[in-house]
Each structure stands twice: as C-alpha cells, then as structure tokens.
PDB file of N, CA and C in Angstrom:
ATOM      1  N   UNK A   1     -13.140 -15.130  -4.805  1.00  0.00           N
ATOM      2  CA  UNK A   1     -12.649 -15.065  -6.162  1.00  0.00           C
ATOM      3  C   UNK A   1     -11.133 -15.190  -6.128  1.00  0.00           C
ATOM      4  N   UNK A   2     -10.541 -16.145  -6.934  1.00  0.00           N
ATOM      5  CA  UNK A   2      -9.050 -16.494  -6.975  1.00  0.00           C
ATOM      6  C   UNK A   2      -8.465 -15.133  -7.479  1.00  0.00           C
ATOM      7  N   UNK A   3      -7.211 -14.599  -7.641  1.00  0.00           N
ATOM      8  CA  UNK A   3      -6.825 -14.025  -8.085  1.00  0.00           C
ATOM      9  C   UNK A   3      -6.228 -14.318  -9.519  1.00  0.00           C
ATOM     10  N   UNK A   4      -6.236 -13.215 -10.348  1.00  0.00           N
ATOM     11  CA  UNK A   4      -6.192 -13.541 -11.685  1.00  0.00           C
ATOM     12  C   UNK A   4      -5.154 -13.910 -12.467  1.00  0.00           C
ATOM     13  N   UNK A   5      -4.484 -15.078 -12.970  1.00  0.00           N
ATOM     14  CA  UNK A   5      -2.818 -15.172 -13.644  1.00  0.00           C
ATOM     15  C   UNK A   5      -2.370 -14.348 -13.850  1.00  0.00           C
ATOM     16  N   UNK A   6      -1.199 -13.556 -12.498  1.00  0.00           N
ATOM     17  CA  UNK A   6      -0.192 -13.045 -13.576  1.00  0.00           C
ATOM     18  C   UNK A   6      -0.313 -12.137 -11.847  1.00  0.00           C
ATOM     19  N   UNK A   7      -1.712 -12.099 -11.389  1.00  0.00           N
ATOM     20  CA  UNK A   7      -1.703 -11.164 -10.163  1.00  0.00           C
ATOM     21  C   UNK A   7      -1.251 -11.759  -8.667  1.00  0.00           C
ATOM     22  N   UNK A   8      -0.110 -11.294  -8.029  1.00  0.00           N
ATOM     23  CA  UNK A   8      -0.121 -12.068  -6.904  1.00  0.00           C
ATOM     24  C   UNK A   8      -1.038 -11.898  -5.420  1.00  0.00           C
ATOM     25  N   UNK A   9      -1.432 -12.810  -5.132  1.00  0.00           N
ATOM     26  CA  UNK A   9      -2.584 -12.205  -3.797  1.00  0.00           C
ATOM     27  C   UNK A   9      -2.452 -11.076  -3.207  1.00  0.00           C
ATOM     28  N   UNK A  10      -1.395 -10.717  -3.019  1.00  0.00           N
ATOM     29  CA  UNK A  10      -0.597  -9.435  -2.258  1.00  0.00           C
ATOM     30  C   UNK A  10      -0.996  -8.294  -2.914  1.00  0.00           C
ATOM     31  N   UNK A  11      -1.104  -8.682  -4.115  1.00  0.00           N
ATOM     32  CA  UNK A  11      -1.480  -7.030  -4.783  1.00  0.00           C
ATOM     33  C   UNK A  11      -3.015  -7.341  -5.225  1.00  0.00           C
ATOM     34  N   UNK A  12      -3.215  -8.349  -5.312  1.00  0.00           N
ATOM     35  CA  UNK A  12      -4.914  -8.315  -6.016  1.00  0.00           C
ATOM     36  C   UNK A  12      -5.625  -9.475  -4.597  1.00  0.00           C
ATOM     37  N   UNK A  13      -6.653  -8.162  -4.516  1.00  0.00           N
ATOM     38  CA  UNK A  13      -7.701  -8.911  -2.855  1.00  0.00           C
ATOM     39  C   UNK A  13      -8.827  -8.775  -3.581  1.00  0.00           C
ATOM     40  N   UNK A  14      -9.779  -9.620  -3.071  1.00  0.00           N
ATOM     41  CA  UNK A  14     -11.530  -9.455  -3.200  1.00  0.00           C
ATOM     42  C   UNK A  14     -12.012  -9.383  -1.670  1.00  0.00           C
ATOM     43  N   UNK A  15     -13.007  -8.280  -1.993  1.00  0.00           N
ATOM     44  CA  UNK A  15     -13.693  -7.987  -1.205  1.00  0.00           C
ATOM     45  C   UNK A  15     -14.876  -9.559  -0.470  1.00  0.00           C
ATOM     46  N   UNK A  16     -14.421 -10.014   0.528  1.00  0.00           N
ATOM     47  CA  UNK A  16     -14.930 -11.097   1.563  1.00  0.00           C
ATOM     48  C   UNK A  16     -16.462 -11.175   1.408  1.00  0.00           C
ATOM     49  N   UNK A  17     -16.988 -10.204   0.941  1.00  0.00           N
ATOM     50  CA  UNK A  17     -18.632 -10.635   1.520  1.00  0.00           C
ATOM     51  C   UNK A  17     -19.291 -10.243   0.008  1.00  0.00           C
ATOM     52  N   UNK A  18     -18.324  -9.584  -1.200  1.00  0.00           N
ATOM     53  CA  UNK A  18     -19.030  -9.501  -2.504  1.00  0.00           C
ATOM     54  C   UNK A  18     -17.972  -9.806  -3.734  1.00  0.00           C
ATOM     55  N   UNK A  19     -17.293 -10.199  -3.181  1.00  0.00           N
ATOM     56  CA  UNK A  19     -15.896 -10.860  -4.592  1.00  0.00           C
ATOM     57  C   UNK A  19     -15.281  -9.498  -5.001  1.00  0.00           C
ATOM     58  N   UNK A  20     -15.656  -8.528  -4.899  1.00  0.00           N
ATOM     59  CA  UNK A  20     -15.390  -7.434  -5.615  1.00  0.00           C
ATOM     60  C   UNK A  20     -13.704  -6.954  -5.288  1.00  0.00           C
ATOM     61  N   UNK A  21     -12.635  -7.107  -6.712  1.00  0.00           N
ATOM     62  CA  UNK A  21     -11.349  -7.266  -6.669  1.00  0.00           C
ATOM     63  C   UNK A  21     -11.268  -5.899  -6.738  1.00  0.00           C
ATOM     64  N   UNK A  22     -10.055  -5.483  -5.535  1.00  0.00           N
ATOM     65  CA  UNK A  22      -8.969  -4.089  -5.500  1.00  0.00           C
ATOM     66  C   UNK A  22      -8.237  -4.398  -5.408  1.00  0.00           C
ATOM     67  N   UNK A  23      -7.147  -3.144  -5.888  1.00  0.00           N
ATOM     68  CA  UNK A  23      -5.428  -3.616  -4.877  1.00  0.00           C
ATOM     69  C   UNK A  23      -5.502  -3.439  -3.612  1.00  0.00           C
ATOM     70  N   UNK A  24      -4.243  -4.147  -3.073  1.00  0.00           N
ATOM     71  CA  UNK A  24      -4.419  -3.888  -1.529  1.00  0.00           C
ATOM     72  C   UNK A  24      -3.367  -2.358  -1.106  1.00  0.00           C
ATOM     73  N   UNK A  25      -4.084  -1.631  -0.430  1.00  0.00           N
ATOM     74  CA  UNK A  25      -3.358  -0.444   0.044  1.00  0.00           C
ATOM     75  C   UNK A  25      -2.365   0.042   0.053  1.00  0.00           C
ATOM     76  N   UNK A  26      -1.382  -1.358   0.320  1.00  0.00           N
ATOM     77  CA  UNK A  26       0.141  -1.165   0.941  1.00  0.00           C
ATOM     78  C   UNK A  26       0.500  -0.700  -0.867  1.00  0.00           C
ATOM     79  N   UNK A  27       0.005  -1.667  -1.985  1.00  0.00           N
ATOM     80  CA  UNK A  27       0.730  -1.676  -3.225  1.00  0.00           C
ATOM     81  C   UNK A  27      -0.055   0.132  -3.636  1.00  0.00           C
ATOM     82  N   UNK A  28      -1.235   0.491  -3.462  1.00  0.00           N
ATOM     83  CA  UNK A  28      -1.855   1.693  -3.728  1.00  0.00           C
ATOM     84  C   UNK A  28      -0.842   2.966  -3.057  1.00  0.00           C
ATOM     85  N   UNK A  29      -0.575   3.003  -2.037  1.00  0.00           N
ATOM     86  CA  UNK A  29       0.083   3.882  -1.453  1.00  0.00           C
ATOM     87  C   UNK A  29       1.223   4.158  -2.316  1.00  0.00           C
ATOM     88  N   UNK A  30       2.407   2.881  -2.290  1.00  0.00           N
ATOM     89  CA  UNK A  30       3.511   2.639  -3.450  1.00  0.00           C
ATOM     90  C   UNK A  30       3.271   3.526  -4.456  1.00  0.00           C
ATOM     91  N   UNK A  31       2.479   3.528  -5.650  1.00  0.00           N
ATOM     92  CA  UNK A  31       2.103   4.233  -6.615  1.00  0.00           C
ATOM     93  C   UNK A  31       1.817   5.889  -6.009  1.00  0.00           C
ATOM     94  N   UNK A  32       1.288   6.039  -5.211  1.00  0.00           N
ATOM     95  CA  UNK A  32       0.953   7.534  -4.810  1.00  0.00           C
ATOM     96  C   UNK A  32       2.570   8.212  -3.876  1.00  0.00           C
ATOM     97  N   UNK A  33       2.832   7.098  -3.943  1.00  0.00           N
ATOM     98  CA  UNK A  33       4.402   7.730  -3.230  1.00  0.00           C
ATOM     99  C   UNK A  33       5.327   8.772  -4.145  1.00  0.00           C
ATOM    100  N   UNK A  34       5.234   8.287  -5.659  1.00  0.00           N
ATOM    101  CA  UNK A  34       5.617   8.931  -6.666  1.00  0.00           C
ATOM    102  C   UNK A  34       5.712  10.212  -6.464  1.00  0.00           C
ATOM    103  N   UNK A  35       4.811  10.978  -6.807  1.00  0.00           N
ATOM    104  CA  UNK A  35       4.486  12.049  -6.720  1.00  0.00           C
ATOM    105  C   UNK A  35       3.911  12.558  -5.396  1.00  0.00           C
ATOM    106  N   UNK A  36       3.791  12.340  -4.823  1.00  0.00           N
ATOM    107  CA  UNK A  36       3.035  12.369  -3.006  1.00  0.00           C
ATOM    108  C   UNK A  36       2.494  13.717  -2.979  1.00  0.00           C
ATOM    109  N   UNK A  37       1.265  13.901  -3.789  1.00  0.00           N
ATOM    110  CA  UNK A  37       0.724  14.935  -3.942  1.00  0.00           C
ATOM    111  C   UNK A  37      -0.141  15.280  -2.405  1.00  0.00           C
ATOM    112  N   UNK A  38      -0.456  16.263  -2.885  1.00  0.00           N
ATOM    113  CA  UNK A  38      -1.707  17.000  -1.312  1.00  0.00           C
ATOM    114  C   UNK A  38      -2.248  15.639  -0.970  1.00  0.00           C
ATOM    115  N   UNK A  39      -3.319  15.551  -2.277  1.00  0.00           N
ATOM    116  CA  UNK A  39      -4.072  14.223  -1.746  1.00  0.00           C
ATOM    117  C   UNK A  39      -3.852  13.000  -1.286  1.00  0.00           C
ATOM    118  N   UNK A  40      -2.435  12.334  -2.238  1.00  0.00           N
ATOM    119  CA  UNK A  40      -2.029  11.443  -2.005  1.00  0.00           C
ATOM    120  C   UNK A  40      -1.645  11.253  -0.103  1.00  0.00           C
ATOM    121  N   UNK A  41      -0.775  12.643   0.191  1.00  0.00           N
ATOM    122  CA  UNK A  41      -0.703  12.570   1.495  1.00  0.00           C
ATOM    123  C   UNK A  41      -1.525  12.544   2.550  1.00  0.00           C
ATOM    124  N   UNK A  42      -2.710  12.777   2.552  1.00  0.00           N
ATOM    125  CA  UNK A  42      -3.759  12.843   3.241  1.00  0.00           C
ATOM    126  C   UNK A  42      -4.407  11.387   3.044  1.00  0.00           C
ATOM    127  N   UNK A  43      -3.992  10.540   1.518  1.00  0.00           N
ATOM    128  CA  UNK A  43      -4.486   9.267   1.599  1.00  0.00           C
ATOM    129  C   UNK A  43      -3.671   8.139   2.497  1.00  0.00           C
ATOM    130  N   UNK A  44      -2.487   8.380   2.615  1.00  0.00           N
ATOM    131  CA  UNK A  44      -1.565   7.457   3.268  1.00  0.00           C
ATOM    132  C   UNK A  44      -1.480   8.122   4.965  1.00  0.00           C
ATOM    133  N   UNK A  45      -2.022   9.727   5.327  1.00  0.00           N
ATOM    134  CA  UNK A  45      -2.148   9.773   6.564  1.00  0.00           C
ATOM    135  C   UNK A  45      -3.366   8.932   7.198  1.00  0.00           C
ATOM    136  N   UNK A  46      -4.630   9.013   6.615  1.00  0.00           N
ATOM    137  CA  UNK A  46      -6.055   8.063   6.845  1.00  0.00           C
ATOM    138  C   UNK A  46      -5.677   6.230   7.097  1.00  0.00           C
ATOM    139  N   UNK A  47      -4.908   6.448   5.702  1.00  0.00           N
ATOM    140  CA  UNK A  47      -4.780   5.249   5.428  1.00  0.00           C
ATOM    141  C   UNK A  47      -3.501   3.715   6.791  1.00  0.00           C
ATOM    142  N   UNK A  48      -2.795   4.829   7.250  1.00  0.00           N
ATOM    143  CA  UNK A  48      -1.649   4.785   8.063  1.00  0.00           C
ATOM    144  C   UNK A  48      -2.171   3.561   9.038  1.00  0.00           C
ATOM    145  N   UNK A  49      -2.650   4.572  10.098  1.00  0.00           N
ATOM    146  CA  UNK A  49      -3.181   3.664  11.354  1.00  0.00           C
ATOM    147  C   UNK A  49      -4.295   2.598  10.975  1.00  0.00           C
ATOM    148  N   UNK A  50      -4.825   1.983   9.893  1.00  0.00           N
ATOM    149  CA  UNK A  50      -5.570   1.053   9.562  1.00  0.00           C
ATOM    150  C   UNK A  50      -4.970  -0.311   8.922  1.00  0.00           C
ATOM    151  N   UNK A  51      -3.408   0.030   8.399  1.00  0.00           N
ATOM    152  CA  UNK A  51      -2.424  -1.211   8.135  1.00  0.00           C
ATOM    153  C   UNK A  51      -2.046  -2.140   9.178  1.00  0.00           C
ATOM    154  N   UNK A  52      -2.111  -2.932   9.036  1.00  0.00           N
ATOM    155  CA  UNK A  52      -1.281  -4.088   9.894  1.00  0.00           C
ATOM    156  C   UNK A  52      -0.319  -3.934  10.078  1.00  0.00           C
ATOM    157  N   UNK A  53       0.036  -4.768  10.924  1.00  0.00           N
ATOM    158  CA  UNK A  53       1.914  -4.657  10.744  1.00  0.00           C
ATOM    159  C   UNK A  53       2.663  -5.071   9.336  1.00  0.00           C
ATOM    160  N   UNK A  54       2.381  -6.303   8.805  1.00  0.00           N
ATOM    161  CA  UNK A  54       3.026  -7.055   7.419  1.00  0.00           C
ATOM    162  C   UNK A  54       2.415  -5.986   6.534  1.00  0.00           C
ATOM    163  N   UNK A  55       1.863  -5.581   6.781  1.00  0.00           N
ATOM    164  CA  UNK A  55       1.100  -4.169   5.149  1.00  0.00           C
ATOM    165  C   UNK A  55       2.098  -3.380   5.133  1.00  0.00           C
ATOM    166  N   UNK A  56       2.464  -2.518   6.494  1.00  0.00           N
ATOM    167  CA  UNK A  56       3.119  -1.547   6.660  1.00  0.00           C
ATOM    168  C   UNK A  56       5.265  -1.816   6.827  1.00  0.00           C
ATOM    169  N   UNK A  57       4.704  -3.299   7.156  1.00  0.00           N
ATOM    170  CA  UNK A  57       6.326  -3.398   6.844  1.00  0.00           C
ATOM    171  C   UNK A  57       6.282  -3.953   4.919  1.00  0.00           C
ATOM    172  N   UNK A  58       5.481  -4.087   4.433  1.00  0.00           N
ATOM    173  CA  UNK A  58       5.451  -4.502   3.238  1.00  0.00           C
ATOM    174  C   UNK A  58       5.947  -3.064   2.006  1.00  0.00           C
ATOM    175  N   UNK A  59       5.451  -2.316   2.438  1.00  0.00           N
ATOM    176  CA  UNK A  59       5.332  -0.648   2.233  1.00  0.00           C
ATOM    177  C   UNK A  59       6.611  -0.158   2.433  1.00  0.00           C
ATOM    178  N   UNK A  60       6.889  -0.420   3.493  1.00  0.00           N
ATOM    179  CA  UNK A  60       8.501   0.638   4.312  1.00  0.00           C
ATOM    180  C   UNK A  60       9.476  -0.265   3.264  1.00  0.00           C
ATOM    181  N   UNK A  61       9.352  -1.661   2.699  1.00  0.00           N
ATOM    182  CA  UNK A  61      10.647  -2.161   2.569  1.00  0.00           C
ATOM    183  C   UNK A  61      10.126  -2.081   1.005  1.00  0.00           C
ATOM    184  N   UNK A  62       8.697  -1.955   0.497  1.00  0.00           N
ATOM    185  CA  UNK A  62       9.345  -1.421  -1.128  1.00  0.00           C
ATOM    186  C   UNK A  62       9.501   0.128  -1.518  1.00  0.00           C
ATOM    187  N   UNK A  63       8.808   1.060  -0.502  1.00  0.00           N
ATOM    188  CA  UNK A  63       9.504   2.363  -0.405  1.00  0.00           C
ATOM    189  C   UNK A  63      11.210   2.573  -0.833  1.00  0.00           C
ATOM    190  N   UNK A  64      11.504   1.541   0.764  1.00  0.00           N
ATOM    191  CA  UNK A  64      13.255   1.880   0.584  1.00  0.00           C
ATOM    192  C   UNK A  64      13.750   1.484  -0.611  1.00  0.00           C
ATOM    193  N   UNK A  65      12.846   0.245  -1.676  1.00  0.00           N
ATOM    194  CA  UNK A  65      13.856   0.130  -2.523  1.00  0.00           C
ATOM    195  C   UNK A  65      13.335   0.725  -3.970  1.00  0.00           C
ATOM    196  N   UNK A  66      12.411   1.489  -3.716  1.00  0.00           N
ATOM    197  CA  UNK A  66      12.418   2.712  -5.429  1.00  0.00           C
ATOM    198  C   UNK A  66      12.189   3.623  -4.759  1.00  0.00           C
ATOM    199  N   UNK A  67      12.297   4.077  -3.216  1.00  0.00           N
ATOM    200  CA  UNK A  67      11.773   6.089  -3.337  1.00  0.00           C
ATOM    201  C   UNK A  67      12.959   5.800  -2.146  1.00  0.00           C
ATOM    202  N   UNK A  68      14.021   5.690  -2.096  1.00  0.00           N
ATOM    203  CA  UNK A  68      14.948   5.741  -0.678  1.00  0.00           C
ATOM    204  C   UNK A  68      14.901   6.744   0.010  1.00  0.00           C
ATOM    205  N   UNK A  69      14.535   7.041   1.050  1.00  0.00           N
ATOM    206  CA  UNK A  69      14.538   8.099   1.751  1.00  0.00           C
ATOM    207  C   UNK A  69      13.905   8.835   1.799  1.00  0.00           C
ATOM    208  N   UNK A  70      12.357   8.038   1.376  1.00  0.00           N
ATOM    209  CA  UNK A  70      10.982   8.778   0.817  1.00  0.00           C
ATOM    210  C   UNK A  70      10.558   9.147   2.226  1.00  0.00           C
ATOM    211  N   UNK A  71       9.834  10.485   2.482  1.00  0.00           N
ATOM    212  CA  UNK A  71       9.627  11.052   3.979  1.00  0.00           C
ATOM    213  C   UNK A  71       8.913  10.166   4.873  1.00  0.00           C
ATOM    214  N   UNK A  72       7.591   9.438   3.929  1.00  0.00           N
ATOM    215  CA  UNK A  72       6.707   8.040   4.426  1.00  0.00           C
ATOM    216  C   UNK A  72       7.259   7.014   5.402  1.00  0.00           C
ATOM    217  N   UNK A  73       8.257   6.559   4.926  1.00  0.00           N
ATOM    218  CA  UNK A  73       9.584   5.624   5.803  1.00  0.00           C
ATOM    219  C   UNK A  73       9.857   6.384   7.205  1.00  0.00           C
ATOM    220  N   UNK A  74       9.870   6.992   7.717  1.00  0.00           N
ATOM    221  CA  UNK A  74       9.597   7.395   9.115  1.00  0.00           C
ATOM    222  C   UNK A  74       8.499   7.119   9.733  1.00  0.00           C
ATOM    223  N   UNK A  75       7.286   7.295   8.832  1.00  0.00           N
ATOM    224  CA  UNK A  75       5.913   7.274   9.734  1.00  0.00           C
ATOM    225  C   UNK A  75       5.918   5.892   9.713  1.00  0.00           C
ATOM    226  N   UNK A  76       6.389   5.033   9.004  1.00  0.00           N
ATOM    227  CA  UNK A  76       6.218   3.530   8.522  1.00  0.00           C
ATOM    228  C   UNK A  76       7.306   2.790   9.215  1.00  0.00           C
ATOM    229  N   UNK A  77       7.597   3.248  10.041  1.00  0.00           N
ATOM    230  CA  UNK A  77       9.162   2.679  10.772  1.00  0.00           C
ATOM    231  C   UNK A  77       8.768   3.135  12.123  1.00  0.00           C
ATOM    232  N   UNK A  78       8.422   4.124  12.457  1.00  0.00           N
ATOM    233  CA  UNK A  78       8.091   5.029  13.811  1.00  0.00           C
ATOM    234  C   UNK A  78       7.235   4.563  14.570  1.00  0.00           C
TER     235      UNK A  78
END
C-alpha cells in the first residue's frame, strides 16, 4: 500500500504481509518523548535494541532538535 498524500514513507509504513498502515517507531517514540512518562519509558527501552541504525540516528537527530538534551540522546548515541 503506497503511502497516503501528504504522508512521507518515513513516517507512514504498511505492514509487508497485510498492508496494514502504522507509524514507524522512530516518529512514535518522538511523540512519547514529550512527556516521557513511566510507560512511555519502558516503550523506547523495549523498543531501543530493535531500531536500526538510520531509525535510531533518525530519532537522536529529531530529539536534538525539539527536546535538546532529552535524557534518550545518550542511549541513542551510546
């Protein structure tokens, strides 16, 4: 399934074997960075070691530029 006008591939994926569209992680995490609640942190610790490299450098470099010095940017750099 193409992604939808207006969505760039990067943030809108379909699922390979049923079309079924999510965001992709790196942009999900972003949003939970906000507030980096209990859960949220426990979603980006799970979530951590299952990024690629380009996910996780995708993450560290829009971290630095709306949460600067967000605590995440260590584990995402480290």
């Amino acid at each position: 399934m193409p992604a939808r006008p207006g969505n760039p591939p990067a943030v809108h994926r379909s699922h390979p074997a049923h079309g079924i569209p999510y965001l992709a992680p790196e942009w999900g995490l972003l949003f939970k960075a906000k507030a980096a609640r209990p859960k949220d942190r426990a979603d980006f610790g799970i979530t951590l070691p299952l990024l690629s490299g380009t996910q996780r450098s995708t993450l560290a470099d829009l971290l630095a530029r709306v949460h600067p010095g967000h605590p995440w940017l260590a584990a995402l750099r480290g």
